[in-house]
C-alpha atoms as a PDB file:
ATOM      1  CA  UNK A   1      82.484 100.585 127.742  1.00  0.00           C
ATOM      2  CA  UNK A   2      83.151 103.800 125.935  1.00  0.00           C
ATOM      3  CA  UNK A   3      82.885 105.799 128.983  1.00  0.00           C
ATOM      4  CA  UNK A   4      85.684 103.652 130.494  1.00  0.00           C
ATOM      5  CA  UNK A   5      88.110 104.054 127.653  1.00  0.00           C
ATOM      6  CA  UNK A   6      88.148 100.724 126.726  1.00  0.00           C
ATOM      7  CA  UNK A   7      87.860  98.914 123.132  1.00  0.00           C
ATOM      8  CA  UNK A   8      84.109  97.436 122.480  1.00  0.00           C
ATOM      9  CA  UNK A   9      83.613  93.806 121.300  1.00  0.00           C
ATOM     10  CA  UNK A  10      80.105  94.007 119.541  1.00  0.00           C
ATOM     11  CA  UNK A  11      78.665  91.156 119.146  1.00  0.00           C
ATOM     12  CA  UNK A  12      75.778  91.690 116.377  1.00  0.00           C
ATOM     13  CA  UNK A  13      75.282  93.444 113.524  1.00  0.00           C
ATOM     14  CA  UNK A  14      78.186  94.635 112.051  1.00  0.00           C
ATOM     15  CA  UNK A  15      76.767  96.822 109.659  1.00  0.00           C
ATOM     16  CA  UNK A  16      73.954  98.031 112.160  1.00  0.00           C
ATOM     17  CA  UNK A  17      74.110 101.857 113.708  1.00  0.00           C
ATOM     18  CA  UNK A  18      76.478 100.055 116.396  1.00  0.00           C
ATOM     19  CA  UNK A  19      78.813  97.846 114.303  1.00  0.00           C
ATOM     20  CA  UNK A  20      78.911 101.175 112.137  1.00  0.00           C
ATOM     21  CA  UNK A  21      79.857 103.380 114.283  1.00  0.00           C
ATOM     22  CA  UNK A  22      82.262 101.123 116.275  1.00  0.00           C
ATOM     23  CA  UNK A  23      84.233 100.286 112.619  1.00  0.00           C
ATOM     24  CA  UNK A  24      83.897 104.117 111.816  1.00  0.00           C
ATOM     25  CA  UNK A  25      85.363 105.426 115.245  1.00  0.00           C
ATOM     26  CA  UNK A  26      88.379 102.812 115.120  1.00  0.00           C
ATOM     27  CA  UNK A  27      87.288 101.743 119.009  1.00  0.00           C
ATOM     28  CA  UNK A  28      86.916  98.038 118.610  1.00  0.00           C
ATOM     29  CA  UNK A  29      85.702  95.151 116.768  1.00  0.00           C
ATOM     30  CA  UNK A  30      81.936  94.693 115.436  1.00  0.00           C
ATOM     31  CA  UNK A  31      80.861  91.013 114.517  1.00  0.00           C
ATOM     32  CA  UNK A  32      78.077  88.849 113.906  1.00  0.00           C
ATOM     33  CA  UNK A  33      76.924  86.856 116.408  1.00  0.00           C
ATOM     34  CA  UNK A  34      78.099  83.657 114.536  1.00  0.00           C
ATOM     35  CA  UNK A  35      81.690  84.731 114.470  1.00  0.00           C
ATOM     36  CA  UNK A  36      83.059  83.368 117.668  1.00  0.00           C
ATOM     37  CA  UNK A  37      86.805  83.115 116.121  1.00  0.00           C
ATOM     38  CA  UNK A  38      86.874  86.552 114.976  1.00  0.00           C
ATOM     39  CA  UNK A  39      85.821  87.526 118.678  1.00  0.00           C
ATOM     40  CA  UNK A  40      88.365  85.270 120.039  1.00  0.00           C
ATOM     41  CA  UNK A  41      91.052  86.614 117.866  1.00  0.00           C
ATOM     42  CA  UNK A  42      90.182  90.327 118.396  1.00  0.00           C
ATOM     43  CA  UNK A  43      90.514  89.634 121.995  1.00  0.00           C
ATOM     44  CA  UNK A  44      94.096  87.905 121.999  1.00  0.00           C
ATOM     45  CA  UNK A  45      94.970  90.645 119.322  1.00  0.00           C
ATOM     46  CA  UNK A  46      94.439  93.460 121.996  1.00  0.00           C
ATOM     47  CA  UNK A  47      96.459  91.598 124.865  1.00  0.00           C
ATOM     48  CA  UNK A  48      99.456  91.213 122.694  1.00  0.00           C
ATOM     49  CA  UNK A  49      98.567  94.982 120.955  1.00  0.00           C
ATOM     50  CA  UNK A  50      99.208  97.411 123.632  1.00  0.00           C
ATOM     51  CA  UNK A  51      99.348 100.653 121.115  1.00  0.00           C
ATOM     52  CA  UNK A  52      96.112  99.288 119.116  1.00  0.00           C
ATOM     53  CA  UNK A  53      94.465  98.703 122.728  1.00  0.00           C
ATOM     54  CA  UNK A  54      95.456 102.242 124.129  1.00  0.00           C
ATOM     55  CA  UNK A  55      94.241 103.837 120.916  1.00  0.00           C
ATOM     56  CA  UNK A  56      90.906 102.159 120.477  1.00  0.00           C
ATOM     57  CA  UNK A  57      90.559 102.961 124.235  1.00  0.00           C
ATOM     58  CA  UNK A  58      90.831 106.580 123.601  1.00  0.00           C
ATOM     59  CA  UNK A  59      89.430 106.528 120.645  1.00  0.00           C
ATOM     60  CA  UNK A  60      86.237 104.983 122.633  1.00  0.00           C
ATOM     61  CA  UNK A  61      86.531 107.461 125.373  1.00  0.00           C
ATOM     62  CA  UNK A  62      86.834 110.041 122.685  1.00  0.00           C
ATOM     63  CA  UNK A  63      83.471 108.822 121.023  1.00  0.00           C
ATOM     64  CA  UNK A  64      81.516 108.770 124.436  1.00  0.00           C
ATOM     65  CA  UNK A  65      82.476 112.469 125.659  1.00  0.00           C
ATOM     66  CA  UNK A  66      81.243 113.819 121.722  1.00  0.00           C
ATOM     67  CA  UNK A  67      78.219 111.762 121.360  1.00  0.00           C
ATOM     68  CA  UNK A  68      76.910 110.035 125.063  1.00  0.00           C
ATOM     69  CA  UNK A  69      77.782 112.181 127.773  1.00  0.00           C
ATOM     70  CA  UNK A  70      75.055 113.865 129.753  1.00  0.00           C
ATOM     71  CA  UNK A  71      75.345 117.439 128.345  1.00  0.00           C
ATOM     72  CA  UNK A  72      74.781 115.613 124.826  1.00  0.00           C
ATOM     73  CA  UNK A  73      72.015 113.558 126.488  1.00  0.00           C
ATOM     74  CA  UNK A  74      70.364 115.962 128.089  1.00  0.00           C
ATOM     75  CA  UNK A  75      69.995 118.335 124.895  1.00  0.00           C
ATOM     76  CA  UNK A  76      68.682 115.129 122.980  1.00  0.00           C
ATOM     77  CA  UNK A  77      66.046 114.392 125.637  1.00  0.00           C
ATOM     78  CA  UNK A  78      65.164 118.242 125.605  1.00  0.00           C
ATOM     79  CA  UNK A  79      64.530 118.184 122.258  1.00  0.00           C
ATOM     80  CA  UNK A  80      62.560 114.789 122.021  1.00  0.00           C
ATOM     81  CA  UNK A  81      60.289 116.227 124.337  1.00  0.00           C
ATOM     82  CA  UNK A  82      60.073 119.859 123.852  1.00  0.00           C
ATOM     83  CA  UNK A  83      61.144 120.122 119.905  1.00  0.00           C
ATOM     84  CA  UNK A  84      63.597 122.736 120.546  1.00  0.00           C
ATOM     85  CA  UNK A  85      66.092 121.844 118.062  1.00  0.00           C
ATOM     86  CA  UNK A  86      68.181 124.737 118.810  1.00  0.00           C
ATOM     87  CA  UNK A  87      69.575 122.742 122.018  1.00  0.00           C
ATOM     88  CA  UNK A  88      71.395 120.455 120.139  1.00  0.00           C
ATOM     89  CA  UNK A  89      74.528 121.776 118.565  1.00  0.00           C
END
């Protein structure tokens, strides 16, 4: 989802490292998995919200190219297995 540019609908923890970081990045919506209205309303929120949908969408794409992409990946995996912890920057 982040990789396509497009706002995440979490369904779980809100205040798990996911919820977090979704709320903290401003590229979607985190809630619990009993919260079926607040889903529902997030979604019809971004198809009347073009600006909010564009920006969580970038904001998302934003969040995968600094944290996810394979350069990042690859330096994590490097130092899980190696302990070079001069690879990540």
């Amino acid at each position: 989802i982040l990789a396509a540019g497009r706002p995440v609908l979490h369904i779980g923890d809100p205040g798990g490292e996911i919820g977090s970081m979704v709320s903290r990045h401003d590229c979607g919506l985190a809630v619990s998995v009993a919260d079926e209205p607040a889903a529902a309303r997030y979604i019809e929120g971004l198809c009347m919200d073009v600006k909010k949908r564009k920006r969580q969408g970038r904001n998302a794409r934003r969040l995968f190219e600094q944290r996810f992409d394979k350069p990042h990946a690859l330096a994590l995996w490097t130092d899980l297995l190696i302990g070079d912890n001069s690879v990540i920057s």
